[in-house]
PDB file of N, CA and C in Angstrom:
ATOM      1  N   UNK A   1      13.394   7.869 -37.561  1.00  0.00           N
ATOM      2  CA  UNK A   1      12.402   6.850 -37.292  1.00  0.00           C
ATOM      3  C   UNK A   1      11.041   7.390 -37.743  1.00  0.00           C
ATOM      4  N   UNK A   2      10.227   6.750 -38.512  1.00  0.00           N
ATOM      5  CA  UNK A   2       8.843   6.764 -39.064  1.00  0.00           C
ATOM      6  C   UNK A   2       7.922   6.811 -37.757  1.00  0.00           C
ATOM      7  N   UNK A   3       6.706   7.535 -37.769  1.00  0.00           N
ATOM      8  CA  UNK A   3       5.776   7.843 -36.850  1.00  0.00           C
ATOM      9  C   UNK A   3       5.285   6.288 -36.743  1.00  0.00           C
ATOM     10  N   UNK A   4       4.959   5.675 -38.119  1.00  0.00           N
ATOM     11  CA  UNK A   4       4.499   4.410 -37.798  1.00  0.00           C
ATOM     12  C   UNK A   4       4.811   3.605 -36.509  1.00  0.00           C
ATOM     13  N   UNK A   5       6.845   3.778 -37.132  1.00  0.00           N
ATOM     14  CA  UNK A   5       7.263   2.300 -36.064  1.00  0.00           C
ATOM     15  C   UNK A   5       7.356   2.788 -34.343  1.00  0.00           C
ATOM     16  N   UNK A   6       7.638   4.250 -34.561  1.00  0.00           N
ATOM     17  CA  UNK A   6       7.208   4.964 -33.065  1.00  0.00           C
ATOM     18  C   UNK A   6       6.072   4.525 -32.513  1.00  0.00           C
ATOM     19  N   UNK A   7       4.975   4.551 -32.999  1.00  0.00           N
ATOM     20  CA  UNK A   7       3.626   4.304 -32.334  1.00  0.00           C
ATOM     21  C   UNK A   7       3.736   2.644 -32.538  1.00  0.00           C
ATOM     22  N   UNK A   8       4.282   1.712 -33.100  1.00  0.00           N
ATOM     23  CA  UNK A   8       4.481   0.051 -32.967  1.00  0.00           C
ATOM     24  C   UNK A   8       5.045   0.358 -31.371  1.00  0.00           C
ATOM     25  N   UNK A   9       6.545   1.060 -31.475  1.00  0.00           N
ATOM     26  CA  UNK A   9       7.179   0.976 -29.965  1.00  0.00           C
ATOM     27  C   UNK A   9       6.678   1.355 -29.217  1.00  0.00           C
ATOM     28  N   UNK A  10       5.622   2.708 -29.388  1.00  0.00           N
ATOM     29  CA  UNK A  10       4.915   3.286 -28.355  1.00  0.00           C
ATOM     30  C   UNK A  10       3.756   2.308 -27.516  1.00  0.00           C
ATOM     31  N   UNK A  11       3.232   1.397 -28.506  1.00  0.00           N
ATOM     32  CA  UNK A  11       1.844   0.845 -27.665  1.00  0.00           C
ATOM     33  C   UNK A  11       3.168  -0.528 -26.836  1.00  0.00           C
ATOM     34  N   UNK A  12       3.871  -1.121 -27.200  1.00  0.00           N
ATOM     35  CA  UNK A  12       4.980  -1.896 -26.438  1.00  0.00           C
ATOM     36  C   UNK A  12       5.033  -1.144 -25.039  1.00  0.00           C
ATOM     37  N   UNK A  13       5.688  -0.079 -25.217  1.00  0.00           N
ATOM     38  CA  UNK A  13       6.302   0.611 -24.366  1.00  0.00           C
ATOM     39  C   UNK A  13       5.195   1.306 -23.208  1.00  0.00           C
ATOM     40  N   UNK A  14       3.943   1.252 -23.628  1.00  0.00           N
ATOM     41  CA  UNK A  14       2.556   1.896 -22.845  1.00  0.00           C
ATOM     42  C   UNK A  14       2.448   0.775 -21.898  1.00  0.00           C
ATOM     43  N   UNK A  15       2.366  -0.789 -22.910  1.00  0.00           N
ATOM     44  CA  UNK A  15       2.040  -1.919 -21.885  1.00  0.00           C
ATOM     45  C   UNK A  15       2.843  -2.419 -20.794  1.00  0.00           C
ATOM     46  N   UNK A  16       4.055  -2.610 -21.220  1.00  0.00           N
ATOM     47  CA  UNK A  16       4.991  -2.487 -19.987  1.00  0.00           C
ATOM     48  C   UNK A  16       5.211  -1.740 -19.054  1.00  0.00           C
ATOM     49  N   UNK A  17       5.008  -0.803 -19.388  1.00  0.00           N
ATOM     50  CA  UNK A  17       5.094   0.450 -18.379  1.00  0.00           C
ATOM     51  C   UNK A  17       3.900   0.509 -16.951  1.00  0.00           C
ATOM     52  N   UNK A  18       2.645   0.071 -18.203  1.00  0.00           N
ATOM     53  CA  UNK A  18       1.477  -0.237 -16.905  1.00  0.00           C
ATOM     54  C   UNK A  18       1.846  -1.613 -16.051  1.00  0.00           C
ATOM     55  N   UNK A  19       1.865  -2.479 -16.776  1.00  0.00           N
ATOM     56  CA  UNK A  19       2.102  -3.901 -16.519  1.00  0.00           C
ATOM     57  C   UNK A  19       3.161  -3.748 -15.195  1.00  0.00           C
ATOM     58  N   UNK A  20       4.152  -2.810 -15.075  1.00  0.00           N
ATOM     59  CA  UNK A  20       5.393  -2.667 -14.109  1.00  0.00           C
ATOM     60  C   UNK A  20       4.813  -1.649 -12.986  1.00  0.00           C
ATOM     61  N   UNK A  21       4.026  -0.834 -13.518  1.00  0.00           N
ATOM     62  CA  UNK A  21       3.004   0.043 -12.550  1.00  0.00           C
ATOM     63  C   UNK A  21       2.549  -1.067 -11.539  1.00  0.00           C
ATOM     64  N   UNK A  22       1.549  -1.705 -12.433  1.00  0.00           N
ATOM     65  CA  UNK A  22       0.264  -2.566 -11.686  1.00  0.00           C
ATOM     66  C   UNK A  22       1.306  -3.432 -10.298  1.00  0.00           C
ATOM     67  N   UNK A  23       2.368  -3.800 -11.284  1.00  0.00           N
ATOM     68  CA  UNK A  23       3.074  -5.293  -9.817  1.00  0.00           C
ATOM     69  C   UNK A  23       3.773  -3.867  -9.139  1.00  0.00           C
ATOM     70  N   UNK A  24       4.576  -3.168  -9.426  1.00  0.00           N
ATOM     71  CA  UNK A  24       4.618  -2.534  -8.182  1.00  0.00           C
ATOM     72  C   UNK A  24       3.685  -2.023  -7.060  1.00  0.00           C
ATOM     73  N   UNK A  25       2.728  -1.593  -7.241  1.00  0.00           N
ATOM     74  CA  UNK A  25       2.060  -0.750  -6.369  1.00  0.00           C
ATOM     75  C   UNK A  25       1.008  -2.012  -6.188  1.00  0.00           C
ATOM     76  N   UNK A  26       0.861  -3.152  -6.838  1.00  0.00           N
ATOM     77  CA  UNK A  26      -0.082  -4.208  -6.100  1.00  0.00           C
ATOM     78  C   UNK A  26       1.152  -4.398  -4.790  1.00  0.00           C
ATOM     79  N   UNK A  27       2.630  -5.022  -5.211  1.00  0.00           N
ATOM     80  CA  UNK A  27       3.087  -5.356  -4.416  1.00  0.00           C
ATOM     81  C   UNK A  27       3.225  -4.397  -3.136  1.00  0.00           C
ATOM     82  N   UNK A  28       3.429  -3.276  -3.076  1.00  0.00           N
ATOM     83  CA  UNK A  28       3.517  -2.289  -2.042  1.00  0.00           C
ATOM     84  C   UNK A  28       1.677  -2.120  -1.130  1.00  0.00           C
ATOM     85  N   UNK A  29       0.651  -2.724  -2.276  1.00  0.00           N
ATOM     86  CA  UNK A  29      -0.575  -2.221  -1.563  1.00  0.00           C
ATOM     87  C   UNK A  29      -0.497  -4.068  -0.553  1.00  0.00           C
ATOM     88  N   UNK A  30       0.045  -5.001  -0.790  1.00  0.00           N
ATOM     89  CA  UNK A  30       0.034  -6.273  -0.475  1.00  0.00           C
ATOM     90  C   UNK A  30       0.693  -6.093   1.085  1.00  0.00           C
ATOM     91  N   UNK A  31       1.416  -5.294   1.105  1.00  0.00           N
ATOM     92  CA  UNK A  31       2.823  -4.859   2.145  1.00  0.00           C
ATOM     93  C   UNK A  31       2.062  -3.899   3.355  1.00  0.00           C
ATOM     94  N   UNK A  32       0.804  -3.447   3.202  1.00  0.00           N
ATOM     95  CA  UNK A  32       0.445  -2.175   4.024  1.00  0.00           C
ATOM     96  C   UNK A  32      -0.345  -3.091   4.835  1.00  0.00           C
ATOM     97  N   UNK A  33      -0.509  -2.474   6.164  1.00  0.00           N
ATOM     98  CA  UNK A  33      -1.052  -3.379   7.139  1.00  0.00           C
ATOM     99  C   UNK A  33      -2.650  -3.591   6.972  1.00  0.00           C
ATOM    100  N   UNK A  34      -3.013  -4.977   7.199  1.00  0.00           N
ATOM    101  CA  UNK A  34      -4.716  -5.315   6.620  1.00  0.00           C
ATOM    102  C   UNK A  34      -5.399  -4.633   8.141  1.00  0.00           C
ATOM    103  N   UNK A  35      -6.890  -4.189   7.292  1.00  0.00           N
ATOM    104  CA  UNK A  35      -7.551  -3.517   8.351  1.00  0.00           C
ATOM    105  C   UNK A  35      -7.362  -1.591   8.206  1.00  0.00           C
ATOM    106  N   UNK A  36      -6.890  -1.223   7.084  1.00  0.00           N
ATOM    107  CA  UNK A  36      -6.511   0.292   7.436  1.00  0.00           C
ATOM    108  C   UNK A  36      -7.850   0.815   7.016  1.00  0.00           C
ATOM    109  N   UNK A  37      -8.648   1.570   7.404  1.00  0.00           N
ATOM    110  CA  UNK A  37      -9.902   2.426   7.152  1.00  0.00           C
ATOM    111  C   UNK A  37      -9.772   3.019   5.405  1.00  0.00           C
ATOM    112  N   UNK A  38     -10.942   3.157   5.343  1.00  0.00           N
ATOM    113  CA  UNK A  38     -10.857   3.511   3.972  1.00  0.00           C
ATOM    114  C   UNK A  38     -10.457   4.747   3.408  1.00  0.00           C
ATOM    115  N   UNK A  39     -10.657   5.502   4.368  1.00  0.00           N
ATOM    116  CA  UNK A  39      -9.933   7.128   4.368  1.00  0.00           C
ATOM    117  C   UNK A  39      -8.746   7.065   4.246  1.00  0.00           C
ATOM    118  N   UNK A  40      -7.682   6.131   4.674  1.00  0.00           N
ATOM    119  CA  UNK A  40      -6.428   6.004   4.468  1.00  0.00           C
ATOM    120  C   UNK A  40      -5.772   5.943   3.265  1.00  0.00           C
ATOM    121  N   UNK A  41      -6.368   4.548   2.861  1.00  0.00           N
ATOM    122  CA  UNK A  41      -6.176   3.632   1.130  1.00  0.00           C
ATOM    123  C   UNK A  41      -6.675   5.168   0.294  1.00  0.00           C
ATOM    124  N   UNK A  42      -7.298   6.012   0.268  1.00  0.00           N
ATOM    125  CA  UNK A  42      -7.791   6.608  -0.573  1.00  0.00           C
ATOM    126  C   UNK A  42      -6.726   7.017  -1.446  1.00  0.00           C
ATOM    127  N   UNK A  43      -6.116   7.997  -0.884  1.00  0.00           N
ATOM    128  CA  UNK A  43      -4.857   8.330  -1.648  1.00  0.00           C
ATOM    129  C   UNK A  43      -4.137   7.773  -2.208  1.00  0.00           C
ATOM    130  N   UNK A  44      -4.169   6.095  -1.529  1.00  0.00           N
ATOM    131  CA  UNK A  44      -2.584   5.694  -2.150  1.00  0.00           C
ATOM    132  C   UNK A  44      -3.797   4.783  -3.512  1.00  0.00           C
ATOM    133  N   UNK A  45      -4.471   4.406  -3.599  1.00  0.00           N
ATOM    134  CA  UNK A  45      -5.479   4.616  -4.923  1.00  0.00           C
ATOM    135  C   UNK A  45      -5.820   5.289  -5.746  1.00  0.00           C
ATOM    136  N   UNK A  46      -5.633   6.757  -5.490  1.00  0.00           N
ATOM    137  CA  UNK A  46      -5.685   7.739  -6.585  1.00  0.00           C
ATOM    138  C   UNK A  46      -4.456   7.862  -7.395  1.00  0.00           C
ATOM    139  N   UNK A  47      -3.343   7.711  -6.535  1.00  0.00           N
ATOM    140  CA  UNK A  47      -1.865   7.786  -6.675  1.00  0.00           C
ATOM    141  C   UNK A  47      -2.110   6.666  -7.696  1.00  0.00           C
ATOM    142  N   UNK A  48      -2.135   5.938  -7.261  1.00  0.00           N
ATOM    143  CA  UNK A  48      -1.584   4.084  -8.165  1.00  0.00           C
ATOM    144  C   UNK A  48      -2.773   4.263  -9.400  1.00  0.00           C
ATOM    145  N   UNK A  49      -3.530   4.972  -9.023  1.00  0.00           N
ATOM    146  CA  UNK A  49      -5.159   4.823 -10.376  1.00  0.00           C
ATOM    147  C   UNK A  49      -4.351   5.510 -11.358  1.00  0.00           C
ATOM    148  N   UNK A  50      -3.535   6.970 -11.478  1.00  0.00           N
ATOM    149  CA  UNK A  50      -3.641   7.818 -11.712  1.00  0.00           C
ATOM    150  C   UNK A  50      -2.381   7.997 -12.338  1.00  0.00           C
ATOM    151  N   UNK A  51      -1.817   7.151 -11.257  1.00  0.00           N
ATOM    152  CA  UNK A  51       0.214   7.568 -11.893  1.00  0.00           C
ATOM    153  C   UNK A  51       0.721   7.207 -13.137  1.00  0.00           C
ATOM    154  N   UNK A  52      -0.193   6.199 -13.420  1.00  0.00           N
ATOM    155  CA  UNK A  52       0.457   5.591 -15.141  1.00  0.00           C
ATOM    156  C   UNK A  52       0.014   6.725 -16.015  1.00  0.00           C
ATOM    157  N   UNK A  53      -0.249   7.739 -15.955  1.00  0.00           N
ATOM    158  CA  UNK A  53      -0.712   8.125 -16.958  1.00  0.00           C
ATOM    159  C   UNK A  53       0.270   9.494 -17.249  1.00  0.00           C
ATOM    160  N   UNK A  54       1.291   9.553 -16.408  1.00  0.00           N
ATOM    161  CA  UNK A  54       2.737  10.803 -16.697  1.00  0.00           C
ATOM    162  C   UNK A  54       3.471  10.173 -17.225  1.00  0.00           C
ATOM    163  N   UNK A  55       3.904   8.604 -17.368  1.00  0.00           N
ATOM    164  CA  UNK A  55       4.665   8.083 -18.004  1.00  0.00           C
ATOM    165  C   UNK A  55       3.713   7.928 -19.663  1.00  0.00           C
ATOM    166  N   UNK A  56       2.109   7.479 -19.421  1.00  0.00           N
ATOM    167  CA  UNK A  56       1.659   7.433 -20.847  1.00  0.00           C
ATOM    168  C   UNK A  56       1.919   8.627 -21.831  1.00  0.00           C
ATOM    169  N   UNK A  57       2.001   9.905 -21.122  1.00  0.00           N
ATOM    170  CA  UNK A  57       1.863  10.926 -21.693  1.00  0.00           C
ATOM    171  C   UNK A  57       3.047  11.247 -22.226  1.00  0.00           C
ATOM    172  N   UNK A  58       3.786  11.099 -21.568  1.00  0.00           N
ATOM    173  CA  UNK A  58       5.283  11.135 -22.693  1.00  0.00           C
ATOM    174  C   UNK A  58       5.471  10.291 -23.468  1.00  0.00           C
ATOM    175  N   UNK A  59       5.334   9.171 -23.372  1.00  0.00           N
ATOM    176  CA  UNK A  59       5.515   8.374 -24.712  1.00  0.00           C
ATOM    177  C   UNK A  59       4.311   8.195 -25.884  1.00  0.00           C
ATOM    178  N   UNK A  60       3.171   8.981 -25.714  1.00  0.00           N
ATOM    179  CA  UNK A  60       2.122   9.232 -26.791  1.00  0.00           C
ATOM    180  C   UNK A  60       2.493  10.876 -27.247  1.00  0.00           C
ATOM    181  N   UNK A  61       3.506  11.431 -26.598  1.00  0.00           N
ATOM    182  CA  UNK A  61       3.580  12.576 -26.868  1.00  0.00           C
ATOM    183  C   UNK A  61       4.951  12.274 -27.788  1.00  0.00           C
ATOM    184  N   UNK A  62       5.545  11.786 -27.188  1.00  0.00           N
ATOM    185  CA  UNK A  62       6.781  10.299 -28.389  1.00  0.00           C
ATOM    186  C   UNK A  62       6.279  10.377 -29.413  1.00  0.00           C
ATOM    187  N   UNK A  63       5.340   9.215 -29.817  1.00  0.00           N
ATOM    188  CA  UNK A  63       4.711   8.802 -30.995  1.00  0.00           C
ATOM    189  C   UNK A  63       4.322   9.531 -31.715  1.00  0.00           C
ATOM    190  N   UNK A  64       3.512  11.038 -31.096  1.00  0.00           N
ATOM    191  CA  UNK A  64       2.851  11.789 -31.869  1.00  0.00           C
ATOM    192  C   UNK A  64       3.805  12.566 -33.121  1.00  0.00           C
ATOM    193  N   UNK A  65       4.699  12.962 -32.481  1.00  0.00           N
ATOM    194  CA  UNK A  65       6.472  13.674 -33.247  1.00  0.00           C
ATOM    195  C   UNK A  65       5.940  13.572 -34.733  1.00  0.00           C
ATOM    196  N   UNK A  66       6.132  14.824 -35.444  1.00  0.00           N
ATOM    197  CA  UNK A  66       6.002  14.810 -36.530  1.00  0.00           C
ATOM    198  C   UNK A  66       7.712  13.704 -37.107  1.00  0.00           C
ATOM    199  N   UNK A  67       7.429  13.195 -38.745  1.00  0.00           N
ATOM    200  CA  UNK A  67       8.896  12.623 -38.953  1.00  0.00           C
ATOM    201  C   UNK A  67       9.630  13.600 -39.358  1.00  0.00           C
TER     202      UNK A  67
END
């Protein structure tokens, strides 16, 4: 496979990946009881800010592959 069509599949494969991030962890932040202090949410915001980006990194590390 050509680096080209890797990086075509790669930016596919980046958006879905967030896109499946975002509804999960909206749906799980939708699920936590309203009213929790802000010290709480912190973490699970850094987590959800932060997590797409171990899955980005392998698949730009994908694309990058010499042919």
């Amino acid at each position: 496979m050509t680096q080209r069509n890797r990086k075509l599949i790669g930016v596919f494969l980046i958006l879905g990946s967030i896109m499946a991030w975002v509804s999960v962890f909206t749906s799980v932040y939708l699920a936590l009881p309203a009213g929790l202090p802000p010290w709480v949410l912190l973490p699970y915001f850094v987590v959800a800010g932060m997590g797409w980006l171990f899955p980005a990194m392998w698949i730009i590390r994908w694309m990058a592959k010499p042919e």
